[in-house]
C-alpha atoms as a PDB file:
ATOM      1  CA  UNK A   1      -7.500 -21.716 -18.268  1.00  0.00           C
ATOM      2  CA  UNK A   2      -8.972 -20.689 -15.017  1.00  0.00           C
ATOM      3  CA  UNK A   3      -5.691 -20.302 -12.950  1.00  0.00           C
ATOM      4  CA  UNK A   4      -4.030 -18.194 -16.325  1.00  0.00           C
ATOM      5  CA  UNK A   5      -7.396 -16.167 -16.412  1.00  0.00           C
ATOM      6  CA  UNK A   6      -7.530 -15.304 -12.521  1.00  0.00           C
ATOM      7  CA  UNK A   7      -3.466 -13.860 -12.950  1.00  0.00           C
ATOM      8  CA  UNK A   8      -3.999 -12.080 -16.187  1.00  0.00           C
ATOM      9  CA  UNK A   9      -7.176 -10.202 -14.343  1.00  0.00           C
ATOM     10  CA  UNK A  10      -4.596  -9.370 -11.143  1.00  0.00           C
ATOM     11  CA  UNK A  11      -2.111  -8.035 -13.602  1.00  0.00           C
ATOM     12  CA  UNK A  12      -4.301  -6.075 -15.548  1.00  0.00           C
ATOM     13  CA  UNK A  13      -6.074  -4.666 -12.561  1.00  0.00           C
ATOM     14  CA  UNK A  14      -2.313  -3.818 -11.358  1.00  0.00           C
ATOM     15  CA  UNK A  15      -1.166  -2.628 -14.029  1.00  0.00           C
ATOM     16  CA  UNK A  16      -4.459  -0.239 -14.514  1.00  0.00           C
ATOM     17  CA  UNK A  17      -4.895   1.017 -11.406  1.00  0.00           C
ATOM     18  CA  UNK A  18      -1.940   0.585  -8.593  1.00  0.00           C
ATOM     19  CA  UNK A  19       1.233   1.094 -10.978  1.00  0.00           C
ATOM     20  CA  UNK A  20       0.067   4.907 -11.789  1.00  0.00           C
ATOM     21  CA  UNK A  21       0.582   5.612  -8.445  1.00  0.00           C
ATOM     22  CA  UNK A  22       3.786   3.989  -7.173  1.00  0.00           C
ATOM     23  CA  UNK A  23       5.690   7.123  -6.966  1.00  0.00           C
ATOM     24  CA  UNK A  24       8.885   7.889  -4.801  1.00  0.00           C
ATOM     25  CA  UNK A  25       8.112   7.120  -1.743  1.00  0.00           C
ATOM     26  CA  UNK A  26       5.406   4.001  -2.268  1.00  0.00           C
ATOM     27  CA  UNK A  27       8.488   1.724  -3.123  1.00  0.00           C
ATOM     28  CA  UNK A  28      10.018   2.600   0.042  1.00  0.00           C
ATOM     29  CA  UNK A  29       6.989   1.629   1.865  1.00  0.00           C
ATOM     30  CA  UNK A  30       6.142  -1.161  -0.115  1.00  0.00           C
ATOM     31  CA  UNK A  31       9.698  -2.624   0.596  1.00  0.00           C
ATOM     32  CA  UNK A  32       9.041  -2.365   4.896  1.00  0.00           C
ATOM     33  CA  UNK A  33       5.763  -3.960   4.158  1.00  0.00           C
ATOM     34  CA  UNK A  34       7.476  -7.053   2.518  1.00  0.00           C
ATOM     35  CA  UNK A  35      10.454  -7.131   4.004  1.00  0.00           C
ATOM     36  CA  UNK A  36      10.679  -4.706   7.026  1.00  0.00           C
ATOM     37  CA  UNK A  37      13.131  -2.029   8.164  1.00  0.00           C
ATOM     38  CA  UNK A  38      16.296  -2.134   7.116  1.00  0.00           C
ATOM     39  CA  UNK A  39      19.315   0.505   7.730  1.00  0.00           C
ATOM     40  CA  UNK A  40      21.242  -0.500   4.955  1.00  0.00           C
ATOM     41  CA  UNK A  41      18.152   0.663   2.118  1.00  0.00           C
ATOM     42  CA  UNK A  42      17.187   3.978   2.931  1.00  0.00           C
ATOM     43  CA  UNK A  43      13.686   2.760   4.710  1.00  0.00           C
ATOM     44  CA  UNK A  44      14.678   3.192   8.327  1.00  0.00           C
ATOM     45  CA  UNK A  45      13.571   7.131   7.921  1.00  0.00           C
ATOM     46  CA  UNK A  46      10.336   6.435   7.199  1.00  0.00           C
ATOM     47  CA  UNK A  47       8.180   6.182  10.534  1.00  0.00           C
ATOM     48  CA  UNK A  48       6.322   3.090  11.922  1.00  0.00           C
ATOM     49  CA  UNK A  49       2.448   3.523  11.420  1.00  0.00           C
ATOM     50  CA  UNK A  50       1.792   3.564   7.703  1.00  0.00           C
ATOM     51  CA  UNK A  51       4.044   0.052   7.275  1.00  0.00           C
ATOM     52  CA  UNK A  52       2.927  -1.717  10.120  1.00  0.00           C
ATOM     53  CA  UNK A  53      -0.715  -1.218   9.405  1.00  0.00           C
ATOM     54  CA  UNK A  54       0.104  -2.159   5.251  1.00  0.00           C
ATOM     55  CA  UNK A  55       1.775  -5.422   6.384  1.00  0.00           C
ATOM     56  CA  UNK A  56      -0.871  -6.519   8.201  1.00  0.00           C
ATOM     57  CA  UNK A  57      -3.616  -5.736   5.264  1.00  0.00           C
ATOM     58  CA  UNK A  58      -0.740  -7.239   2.849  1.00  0.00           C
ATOM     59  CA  UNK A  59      -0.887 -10.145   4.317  1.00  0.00           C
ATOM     60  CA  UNK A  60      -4.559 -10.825   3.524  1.00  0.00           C
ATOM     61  CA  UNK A  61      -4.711  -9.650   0.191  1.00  0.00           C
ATOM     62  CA  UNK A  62      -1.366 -10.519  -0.988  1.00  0.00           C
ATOM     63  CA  UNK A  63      -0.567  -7.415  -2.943  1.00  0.00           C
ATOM     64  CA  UNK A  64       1.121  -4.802  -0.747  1.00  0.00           C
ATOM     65  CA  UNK A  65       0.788  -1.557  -3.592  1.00  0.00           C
ATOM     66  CA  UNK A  66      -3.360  -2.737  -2.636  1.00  0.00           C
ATOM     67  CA  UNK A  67      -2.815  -2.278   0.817  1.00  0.00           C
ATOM     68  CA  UNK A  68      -1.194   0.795   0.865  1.00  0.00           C
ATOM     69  CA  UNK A  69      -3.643   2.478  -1.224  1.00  0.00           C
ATOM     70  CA  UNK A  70      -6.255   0.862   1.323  1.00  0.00           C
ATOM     71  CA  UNK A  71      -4.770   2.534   3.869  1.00  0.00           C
ATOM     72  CA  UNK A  72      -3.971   5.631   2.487  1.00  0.00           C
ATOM     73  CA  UNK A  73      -7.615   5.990   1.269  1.00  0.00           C
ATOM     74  CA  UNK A  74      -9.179   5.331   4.381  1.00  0.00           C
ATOM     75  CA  UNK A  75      -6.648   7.729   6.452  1.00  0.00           C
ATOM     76  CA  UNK A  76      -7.842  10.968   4.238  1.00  0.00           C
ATOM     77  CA  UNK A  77     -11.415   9.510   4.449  1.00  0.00           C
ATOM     78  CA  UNK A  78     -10.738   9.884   8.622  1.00  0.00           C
ATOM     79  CA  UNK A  79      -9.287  13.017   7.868  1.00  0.00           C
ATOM     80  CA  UNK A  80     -11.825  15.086   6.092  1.00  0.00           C
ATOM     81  CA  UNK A  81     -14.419  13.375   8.453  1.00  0.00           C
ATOM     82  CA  UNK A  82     -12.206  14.799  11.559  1.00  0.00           C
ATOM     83  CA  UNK A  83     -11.736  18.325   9.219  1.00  0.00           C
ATOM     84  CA  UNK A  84     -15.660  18.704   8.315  1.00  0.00           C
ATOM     85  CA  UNK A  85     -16.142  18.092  12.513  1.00  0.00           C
ATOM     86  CA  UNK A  86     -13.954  20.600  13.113  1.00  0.00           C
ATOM     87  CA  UNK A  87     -15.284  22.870  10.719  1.00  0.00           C
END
């Protein structure tokens, strides 16, 4: 019961809160997270920073649509620090 407990919470947390936002382009960069560029799926126009730094997160959580909100979270927290300095 513990092992079918422990997925059914990862789905449901999932399902709840990382599947709203897997829009257009998430899939593409959740596909070079897991698998890397390729030219023959339409993810070698996407530039290098954003996967890179998702793989490596992905890797220690396991989830890659996780890691990508990480990331993206913390780059507009950056952001509006870098804006309010500037400001």
């Amino acid at each position: 019961m513990g092992g079918n407990s422990s997925e059914s919470l990862s789905f449901w947390f999932q399902r709840l809160f990382l599947l709203p936002w897997s829009a257009w382009g998430v899939s593409s960069y959740r596909l070079i997270a897991m698998r890397g560029y390729r030219p023959d799926d339409g993810t070698a126009q996407f530039p290098p920073l954003f996967p890179w730094l998702t793989a490596s997160l992905a890797g220690a959580t396991g989830m890659p649509l996780l890691s990508l909100m990480l990331i993206s979270s913390l780059a507009a927290l950056l952001f509006l620090l870098a804006f309010e300095r500037l400001t």
